[in-house]
PDB file of N, CA and C in Angstrom:
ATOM      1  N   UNK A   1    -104.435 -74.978  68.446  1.00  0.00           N
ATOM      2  CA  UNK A   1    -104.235 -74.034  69.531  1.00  0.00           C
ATOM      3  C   UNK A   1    -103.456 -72.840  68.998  1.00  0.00           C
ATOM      4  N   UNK A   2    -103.793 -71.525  69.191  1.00  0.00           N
ATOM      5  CA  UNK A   2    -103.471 -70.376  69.300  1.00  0.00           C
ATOM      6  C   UNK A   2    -102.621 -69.654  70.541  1.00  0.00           C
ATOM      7  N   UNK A   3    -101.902 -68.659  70.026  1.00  0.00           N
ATOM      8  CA  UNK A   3    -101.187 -68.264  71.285  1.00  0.00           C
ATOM      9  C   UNK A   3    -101.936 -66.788  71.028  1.00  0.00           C
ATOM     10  N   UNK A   4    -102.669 -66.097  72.410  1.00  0.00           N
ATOM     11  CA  UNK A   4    -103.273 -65.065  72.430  1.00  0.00           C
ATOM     12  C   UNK A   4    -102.430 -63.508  72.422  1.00  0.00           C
ATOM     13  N   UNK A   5    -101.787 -63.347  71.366  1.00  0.00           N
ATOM     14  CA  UNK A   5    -101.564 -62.257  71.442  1.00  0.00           C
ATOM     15  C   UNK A   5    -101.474 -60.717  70.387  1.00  0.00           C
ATOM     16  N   UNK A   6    -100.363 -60.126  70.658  1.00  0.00           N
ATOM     17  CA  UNK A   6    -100.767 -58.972  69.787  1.00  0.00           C
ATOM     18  C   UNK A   6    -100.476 -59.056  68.128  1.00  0.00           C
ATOM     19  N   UNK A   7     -99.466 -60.372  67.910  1.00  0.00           N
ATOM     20  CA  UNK A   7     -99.304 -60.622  66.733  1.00  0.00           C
ATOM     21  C   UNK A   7    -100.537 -61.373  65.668  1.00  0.00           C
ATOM     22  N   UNK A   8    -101.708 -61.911  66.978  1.00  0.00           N
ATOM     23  CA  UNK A   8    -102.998 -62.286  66.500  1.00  0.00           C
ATOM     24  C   UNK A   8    -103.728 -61.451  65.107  1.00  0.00           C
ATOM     25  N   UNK A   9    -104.171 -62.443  64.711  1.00  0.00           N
ATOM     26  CA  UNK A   9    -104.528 -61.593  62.927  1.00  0.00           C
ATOM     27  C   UNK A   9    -105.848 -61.055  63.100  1.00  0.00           C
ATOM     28  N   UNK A  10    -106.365 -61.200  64.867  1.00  0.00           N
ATOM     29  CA  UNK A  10    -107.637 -60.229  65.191  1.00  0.00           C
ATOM     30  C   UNK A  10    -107.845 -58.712  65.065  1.00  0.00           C
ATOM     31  N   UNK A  11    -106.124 -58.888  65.731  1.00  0.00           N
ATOM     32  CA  UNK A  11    -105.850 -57.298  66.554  1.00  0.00           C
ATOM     33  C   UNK A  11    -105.174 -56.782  64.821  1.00  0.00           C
ATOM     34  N   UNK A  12    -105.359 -57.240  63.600  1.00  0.00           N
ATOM     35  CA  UNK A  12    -105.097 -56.415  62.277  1.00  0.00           C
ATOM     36  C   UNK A  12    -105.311 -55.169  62.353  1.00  0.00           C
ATOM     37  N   UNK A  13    -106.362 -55.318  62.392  1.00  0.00           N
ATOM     38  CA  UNK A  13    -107.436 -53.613  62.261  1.00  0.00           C
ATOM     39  C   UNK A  13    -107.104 -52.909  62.926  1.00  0.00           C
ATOM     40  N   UNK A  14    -106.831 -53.214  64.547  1.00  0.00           N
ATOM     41  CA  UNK A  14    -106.469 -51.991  64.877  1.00  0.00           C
ATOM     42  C   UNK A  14    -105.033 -51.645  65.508  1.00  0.00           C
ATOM     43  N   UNK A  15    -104.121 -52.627  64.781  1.00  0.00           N
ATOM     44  CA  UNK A  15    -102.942 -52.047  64.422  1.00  0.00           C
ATOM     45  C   UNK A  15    -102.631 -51.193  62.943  1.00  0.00           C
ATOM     46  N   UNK A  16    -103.789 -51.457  62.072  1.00  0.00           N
ATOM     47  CA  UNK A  16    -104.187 -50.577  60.989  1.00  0.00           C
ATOM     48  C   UNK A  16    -104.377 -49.326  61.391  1.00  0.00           C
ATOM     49  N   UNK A  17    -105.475 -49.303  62.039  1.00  0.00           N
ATOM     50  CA  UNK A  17    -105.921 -47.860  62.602  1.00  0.00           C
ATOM     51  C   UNK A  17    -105.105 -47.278  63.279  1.00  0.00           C
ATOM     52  N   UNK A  18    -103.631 -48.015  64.147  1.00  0.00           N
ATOM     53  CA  UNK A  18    -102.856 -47.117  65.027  1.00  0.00           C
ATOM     54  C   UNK A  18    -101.497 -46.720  64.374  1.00  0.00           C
ATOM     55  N   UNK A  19    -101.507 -47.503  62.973  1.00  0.00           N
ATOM     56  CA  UNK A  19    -100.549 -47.047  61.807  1.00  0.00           C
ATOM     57  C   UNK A  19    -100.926 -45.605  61.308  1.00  0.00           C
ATOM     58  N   UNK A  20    -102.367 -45.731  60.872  1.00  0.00           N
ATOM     59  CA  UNK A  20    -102.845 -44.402  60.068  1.00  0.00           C
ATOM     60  C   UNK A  20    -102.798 -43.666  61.104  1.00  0.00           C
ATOM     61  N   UNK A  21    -103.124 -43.277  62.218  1.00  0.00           N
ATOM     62  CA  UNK A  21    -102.759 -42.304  62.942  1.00  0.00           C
ATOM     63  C   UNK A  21    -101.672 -41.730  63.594  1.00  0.00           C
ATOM     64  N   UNK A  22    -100.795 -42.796  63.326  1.00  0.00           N
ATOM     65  CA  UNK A  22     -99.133 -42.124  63.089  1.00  0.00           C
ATOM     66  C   UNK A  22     -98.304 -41.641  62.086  1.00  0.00           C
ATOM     67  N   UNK A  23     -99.246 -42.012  61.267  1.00  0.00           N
ATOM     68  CA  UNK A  23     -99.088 -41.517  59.448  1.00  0.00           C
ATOM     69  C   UNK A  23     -99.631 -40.007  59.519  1.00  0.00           C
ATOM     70  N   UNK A  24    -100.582 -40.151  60.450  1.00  0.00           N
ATOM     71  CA  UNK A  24    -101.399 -38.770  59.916  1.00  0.00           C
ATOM     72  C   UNK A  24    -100.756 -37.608  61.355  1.00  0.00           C
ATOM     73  N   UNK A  25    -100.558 -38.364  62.065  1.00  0.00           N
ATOM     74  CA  UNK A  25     -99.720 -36.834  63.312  1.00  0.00           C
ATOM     75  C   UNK A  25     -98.473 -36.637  62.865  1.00  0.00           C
ATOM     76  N   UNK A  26     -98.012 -37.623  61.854  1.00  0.00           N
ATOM     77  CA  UNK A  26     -96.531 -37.246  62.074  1.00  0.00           C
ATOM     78  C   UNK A  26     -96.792 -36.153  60.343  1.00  0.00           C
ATOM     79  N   UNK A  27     -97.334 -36.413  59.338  1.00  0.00           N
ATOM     80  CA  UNK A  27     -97.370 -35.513  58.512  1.00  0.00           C
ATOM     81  C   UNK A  27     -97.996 -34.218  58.666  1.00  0.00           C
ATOM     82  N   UNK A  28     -99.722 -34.243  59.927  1.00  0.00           N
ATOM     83  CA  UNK A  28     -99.602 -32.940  60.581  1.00  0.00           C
ATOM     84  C   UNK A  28     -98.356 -31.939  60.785  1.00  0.00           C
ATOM     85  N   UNK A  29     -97.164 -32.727  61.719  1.00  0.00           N
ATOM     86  CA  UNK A  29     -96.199 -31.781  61.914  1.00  0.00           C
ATOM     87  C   UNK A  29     -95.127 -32.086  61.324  1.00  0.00           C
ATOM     88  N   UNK A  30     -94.770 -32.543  60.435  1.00  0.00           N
ATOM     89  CA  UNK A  30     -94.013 -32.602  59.175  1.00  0.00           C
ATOM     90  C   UNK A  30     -94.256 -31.412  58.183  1.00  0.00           C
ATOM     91  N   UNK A  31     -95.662 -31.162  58.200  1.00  0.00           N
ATOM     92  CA  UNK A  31     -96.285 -30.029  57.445  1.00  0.00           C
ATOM     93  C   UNK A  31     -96.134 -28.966  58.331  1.00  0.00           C
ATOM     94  N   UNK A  32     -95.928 -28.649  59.533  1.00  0.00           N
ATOM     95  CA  UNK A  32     -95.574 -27.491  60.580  1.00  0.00           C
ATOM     96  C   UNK A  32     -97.068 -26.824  60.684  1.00  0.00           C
ATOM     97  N   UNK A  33     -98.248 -27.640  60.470  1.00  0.00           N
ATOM     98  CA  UNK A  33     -99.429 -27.351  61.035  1.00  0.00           C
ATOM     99  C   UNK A  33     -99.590 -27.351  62.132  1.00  0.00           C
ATOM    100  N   UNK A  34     -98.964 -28.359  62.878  1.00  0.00           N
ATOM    101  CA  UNK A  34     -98.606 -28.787  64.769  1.00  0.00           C
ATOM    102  C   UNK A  34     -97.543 -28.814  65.165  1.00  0.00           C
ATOM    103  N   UNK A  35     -97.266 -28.417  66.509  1.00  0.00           N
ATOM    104  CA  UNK A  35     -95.725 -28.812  67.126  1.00  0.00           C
ATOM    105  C   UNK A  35     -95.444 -29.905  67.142  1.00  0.00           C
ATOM    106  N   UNK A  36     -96.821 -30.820  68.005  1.00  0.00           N
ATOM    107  CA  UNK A  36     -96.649 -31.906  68.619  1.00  0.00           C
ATOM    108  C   UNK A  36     -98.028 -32.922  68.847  1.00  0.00           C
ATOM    109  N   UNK A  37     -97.827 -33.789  69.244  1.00  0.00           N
ATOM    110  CA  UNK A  37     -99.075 -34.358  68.937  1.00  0.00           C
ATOM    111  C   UNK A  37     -99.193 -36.018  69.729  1.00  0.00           C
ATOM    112  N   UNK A  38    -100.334 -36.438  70.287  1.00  0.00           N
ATOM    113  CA  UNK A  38    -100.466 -37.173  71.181  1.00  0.00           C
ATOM    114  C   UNK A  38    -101.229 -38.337  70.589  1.00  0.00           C
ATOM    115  N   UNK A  39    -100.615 -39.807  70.804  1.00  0.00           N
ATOM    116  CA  UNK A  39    -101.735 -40.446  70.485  1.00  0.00           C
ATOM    117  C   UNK A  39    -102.219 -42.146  71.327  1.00  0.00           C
ATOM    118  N   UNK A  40    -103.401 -42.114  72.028  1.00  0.00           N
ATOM    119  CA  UNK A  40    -103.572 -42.948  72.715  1.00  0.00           C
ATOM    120  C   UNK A  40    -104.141 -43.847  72.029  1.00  0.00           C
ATOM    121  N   UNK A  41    -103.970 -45.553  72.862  1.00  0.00           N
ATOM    122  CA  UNK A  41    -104.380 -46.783  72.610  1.00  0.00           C
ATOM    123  C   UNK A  41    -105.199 -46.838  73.430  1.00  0.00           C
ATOM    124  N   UNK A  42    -106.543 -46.781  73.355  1.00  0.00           N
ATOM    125  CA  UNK A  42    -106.769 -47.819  74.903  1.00  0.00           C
ATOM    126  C   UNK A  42    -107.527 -49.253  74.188  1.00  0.00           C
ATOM    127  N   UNK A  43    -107.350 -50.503  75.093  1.00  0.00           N
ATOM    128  CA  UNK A  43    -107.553 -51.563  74.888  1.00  0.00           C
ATOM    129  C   UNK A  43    -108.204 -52.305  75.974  1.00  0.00           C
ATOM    130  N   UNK A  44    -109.286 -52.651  75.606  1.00  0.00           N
ATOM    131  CA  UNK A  44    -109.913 -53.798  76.855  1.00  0.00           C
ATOM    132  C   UNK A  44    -110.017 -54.773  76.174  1.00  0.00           C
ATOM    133  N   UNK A  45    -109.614 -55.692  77.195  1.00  0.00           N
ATOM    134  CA  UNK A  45    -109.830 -57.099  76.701  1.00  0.00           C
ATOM    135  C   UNK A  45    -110.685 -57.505  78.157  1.00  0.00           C
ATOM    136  N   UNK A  46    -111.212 -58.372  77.553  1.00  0.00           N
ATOM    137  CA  UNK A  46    -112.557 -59.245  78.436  1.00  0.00           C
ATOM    138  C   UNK A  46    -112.976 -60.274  77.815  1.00  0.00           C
ATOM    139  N   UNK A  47    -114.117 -61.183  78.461  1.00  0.00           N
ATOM    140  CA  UNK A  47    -114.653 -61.984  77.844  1.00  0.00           C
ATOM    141  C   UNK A  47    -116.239 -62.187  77.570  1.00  0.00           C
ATOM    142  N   UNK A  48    -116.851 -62.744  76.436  1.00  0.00           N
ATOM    143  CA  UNK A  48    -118.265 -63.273  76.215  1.00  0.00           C
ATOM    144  C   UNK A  48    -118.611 -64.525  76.343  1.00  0.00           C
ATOM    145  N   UNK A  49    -119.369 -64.988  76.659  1.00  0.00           N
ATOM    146  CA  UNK A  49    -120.107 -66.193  76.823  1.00  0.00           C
ATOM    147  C   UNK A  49    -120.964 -66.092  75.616  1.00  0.00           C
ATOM    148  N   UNK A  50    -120.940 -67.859  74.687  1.00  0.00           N
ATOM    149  CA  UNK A  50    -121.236 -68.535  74.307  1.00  0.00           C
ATOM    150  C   UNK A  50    -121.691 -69.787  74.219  1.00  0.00           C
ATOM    151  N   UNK A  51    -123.055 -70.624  73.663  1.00  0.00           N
ATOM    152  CA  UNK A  51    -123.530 -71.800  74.275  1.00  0.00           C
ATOM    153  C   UNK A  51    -123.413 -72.635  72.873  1.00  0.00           C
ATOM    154  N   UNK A  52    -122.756 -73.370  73.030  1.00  0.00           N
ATOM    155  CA  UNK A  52    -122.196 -74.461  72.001  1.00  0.00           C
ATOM    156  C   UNK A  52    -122.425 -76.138  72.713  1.00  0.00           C
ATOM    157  N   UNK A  53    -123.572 -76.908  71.845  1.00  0.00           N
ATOM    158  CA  UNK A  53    -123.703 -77.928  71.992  1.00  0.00           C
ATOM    159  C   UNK A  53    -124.217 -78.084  73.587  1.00  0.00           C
ATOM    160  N   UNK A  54    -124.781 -77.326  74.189  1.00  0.00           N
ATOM    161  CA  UNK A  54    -125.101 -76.992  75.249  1.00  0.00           C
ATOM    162  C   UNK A  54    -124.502 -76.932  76.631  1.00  0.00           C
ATOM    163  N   UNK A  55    -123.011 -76.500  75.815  1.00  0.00           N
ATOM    164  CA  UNK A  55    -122.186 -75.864  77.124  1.00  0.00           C
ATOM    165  C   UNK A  55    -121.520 -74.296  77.035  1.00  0.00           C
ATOM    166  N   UNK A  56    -121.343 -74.037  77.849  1.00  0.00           N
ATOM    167  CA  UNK A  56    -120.871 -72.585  77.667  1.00  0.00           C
ATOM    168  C   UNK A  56    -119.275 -72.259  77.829  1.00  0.00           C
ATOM    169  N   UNK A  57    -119.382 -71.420  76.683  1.00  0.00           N
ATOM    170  CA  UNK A  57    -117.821 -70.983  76.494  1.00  0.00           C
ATOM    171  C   UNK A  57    -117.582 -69.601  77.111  1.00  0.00           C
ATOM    172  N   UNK A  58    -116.081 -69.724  77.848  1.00  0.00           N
ATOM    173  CA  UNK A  58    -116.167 -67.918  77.976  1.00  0.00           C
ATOM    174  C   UNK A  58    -114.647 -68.235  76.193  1.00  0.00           C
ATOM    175  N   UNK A  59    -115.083 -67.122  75.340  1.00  0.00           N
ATOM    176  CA  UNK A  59    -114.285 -66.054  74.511  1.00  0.00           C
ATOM    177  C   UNK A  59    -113.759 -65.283  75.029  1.00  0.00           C
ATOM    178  N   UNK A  60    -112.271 -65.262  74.568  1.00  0.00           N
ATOM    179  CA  UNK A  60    -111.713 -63.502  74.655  1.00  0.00           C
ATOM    180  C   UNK A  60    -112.165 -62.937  73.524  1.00  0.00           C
ATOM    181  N   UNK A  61    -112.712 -61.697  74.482  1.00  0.00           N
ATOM    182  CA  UNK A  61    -113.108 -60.220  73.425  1.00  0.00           C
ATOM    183  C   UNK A  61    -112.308 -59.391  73.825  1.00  0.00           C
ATOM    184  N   UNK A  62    -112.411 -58.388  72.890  1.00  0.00           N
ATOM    185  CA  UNK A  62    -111.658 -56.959  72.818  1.00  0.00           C
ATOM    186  C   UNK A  62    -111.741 -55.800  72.434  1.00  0.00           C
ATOM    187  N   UNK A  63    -112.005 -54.689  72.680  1.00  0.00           N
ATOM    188  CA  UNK A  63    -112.342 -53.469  72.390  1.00  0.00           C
ATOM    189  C   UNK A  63    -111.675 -52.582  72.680  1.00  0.00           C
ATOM    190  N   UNK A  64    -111.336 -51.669  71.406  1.00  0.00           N
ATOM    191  CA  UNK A  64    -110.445 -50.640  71.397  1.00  0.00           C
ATOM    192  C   UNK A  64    -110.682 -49.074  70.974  1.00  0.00           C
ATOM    193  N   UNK A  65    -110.194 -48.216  71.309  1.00  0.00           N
ATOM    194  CA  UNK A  65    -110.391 -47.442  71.049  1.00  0.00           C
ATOM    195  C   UNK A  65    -108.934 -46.340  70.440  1.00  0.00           C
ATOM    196  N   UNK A  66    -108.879 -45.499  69.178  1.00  0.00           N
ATOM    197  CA  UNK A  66    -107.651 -44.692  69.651  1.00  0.00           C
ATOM    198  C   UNK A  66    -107.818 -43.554  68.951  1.00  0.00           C
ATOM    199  N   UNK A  67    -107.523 -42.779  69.564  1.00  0.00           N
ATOM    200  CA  UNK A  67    -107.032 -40.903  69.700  1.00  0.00           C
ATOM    201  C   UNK A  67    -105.970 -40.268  69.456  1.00  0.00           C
ATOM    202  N   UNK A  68    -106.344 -39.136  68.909  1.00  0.00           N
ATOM    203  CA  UNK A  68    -105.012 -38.473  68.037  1.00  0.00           C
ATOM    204  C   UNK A  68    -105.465 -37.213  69.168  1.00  0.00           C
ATOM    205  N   UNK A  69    -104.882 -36.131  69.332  1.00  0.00           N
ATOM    206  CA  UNK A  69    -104.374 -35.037  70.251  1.00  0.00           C
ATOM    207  C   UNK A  69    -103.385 -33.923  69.475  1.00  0.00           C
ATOM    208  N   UNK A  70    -103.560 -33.160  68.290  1.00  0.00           N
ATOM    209  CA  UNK A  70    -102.665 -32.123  67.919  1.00  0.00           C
ATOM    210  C   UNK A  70    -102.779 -30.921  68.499  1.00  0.00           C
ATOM    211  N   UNK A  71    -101.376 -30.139  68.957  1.00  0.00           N
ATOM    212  CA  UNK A  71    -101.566 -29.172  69.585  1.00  0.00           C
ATOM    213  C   UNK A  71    -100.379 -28.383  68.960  1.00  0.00           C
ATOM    214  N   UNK A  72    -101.378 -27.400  68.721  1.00  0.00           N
ATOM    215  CA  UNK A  72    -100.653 -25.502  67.951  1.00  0.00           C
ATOM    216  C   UNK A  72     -99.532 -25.150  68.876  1.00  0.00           C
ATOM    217  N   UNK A  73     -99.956 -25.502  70.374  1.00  0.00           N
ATOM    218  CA  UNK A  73     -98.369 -24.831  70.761  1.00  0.00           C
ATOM    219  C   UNK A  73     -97.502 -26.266  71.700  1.00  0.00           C
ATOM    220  N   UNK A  74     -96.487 -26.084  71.689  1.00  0.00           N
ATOM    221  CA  UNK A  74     -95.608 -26.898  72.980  1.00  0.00           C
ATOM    222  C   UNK A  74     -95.582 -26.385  73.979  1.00  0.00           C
ATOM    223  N   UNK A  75     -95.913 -27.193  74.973  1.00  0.00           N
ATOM    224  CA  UNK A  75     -95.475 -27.015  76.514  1.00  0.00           C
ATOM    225  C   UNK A  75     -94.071 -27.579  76.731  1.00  0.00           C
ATOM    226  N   UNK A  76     -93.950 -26.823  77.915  1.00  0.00           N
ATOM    227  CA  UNK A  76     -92.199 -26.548  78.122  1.00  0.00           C
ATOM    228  C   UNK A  76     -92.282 -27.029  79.354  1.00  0.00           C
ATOM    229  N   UNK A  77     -91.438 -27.558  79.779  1.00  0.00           N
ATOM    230  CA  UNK A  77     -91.062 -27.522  81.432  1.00  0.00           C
ATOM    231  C   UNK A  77     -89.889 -27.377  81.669  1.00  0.00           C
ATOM    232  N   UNK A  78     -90.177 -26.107  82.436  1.00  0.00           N
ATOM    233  CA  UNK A  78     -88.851 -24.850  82.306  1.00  0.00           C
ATOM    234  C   UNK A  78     -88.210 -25.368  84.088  1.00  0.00           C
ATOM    235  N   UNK A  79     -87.296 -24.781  84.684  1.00  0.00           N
ATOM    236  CA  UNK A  79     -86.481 -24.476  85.272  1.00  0.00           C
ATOM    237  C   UNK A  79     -84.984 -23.816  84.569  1.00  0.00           C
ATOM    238  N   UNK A  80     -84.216 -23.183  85.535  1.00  0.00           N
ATOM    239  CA  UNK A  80     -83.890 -22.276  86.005  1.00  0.00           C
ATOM    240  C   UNK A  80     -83.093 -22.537  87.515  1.00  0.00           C
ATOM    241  N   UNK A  81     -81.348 -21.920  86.704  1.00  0.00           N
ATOM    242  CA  UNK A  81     -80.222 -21.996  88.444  1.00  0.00           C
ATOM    243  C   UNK A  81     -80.071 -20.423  88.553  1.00  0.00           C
ATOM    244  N   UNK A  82     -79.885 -20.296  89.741  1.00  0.00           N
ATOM    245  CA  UNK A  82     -79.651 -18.974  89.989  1.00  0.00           C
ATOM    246  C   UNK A  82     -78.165 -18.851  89.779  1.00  0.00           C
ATOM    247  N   UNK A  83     -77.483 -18.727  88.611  1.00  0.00           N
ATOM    248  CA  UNK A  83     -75.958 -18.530  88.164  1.00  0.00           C
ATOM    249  C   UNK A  83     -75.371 -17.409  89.146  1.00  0.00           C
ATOM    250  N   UNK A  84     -74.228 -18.061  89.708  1.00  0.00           N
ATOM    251  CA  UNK A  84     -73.275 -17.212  90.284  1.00  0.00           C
ATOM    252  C   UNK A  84     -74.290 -16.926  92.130  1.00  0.00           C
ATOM    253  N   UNK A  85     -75.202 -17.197  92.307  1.00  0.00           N
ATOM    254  CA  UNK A  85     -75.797 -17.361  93.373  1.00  0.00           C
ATOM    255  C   UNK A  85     -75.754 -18.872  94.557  1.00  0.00           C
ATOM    256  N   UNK A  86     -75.697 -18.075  95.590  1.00  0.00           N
ATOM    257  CA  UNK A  86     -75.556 -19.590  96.608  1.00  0.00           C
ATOM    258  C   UNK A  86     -76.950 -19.469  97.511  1.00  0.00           C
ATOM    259  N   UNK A  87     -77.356 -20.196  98.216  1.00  0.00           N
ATOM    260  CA  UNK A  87     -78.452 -20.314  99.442  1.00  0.00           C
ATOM    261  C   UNK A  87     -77.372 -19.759 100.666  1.00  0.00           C
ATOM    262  N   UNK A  88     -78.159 -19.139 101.507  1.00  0.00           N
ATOM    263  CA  UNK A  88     -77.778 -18.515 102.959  1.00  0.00           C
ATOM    264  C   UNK A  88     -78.893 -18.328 103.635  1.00  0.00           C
ATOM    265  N   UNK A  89     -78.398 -18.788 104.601  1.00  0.00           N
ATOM    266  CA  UNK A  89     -79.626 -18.222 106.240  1.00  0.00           C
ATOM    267  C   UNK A  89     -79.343 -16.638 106.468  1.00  0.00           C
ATOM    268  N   UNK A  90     -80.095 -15.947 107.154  1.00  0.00           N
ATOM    269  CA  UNK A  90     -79.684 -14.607 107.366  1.00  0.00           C
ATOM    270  C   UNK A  90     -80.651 -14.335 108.421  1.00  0.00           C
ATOM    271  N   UNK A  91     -80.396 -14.893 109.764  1.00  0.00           N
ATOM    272  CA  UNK A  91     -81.437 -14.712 111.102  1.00  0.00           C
ATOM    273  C   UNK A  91     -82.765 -15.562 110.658  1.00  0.00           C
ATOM    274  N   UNK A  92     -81.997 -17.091 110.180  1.00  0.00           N
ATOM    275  CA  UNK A  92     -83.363 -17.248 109.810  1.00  0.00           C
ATOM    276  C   UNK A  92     -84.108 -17.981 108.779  1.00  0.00           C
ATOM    277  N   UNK A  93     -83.698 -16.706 107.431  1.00  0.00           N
ATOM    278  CA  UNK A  93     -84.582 -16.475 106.550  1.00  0.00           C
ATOM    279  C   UNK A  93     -83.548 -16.884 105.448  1.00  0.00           C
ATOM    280  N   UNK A  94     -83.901 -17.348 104.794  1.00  0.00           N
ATOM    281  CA  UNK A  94     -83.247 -17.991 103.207  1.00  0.00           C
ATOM    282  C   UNK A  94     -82.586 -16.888 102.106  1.00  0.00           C
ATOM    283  N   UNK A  95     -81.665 -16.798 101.775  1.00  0.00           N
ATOM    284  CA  UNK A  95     -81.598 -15.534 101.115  1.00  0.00           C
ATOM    285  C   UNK A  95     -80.305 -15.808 100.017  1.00  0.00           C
ATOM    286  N   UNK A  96     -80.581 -15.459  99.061  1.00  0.00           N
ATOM    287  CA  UNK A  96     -79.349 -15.457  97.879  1.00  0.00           C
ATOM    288  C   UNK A  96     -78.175 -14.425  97.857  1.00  0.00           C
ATOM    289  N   UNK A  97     -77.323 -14.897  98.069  1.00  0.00           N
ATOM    290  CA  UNK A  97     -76.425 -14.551  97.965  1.00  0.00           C
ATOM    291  C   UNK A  97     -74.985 -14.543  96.485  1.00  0.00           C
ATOM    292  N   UNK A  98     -74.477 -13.834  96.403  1.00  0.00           N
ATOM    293  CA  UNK A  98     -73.600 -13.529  95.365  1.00  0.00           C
ATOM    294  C   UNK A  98     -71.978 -14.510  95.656  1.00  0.00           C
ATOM    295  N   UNK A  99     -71.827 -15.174  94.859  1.00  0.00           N
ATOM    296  CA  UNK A  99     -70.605 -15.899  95.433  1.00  0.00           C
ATOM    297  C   UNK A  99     -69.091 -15.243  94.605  1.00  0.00           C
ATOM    298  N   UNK A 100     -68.683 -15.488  96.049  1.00  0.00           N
ATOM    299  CA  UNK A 100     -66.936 -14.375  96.154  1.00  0.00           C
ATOM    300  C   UNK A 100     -66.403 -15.178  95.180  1.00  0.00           C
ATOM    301  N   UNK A 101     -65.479 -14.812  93.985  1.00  0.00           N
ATOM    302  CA  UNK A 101     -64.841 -14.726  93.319  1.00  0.00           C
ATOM    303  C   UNK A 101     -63.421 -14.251  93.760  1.00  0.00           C
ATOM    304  N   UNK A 102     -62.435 -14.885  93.483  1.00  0.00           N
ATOM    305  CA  UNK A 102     -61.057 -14.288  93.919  1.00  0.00           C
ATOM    306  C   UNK A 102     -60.960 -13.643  92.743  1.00  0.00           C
ATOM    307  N   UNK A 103     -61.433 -13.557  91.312  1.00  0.00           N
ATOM    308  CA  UNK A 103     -61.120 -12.602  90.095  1.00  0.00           C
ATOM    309  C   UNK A 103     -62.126 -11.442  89.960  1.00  0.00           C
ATOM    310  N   UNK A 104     -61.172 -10.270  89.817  1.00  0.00           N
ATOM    311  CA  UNK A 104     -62.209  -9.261  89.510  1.00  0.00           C
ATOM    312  C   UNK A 104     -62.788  -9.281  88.059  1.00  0.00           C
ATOM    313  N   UNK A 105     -64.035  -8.926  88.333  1.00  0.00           N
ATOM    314  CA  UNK A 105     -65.083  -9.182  87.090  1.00  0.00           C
ATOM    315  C   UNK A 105     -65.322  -7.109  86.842  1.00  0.00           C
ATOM    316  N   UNK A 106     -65.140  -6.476  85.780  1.00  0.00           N
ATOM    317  CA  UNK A 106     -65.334  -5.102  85.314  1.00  0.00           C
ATOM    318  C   UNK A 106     -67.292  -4.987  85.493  1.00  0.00           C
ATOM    319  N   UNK A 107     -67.816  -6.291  85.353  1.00  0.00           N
ATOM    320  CA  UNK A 107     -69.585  -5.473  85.764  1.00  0.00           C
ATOM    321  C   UNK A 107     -69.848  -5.507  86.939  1.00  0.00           C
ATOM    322  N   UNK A 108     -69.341  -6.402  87.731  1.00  0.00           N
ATOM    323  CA  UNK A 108     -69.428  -6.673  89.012  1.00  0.00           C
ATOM    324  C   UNK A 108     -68.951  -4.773  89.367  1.00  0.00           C
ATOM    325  N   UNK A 109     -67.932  -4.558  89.214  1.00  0.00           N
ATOM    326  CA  UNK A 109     -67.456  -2.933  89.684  1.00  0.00           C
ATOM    327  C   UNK A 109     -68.194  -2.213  89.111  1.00  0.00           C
ATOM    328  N   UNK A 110     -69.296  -1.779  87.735  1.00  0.00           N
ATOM    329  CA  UNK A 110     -70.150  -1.566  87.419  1.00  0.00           C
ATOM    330  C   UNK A 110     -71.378  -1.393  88.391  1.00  0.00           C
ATOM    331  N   UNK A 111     -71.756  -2.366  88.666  1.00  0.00           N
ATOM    332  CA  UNK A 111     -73.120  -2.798  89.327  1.00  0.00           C
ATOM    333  C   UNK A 111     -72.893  -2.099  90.609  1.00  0.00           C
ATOM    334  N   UNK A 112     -71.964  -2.283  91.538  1.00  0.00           N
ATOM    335  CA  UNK A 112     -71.540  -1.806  92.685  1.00  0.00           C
ATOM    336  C   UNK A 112     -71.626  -0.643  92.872  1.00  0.00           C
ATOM    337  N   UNK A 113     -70.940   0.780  91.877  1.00  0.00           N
ATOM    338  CA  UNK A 113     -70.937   1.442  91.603  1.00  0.00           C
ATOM    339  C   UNK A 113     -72.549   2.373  91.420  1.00  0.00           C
ATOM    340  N   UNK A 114     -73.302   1.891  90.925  1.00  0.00           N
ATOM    341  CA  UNK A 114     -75.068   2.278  90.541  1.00  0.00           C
ATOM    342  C   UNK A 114     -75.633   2.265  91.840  1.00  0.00           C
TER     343      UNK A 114
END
């Protein structure tokens, strides 16, 4: 008896194949050919039927597939505080406001000034 899993000497190959493709995205951008780089597993497991001695077996099978994804630029996911700004109603309506300072600031008298 066997225990079914990923340490199985089935799934070799394509923990082979998901080695070399971490070998090969990470020296892509090691080499600064790519920023960044994506790489999927997908795995089905299911079963086949087999007729042995004239009964039928279900087998686990398995089929895999995996994908590399290099990309020239990075995506960002940006935000942004409105520094020195608060939220206010104003009849209503939502509106930014400048928050009072008990210290005088020299651009603040600047800005005012224009």
């Amino acid at each position: 008896m066997r225990i079914f899993s990923l340490q199985d000497e089935k799934f070799e190959d394509m923990q082979m194949s998901l080695n070399a493709s971490i070998i090969h995205v990470a020296k892509k951008i090691a080499a600064g050919e790519f920023e960044q780089g994506d790489i999927t597993l997908k795995l089905k497991i299911g079963t086949v039927f087999e007729q042995k001695d004239e009964k039928a077996y279900k087998m686990p099978a398995f089929n895999y597939k995996i994908g590399t994804n290099l990309q020239k630029k990075s995506s960002l996911d940006g935000g942004d505080a409105y520094q020195g700004m608060e939220f206010k109603l104003d009849d209503g309506v939502v509106v930014l406001e400048k928050v009072k300072s008990n210290q005088i600031d020299m651009l603040d008298e600047e800005d005012e000034e224009e």
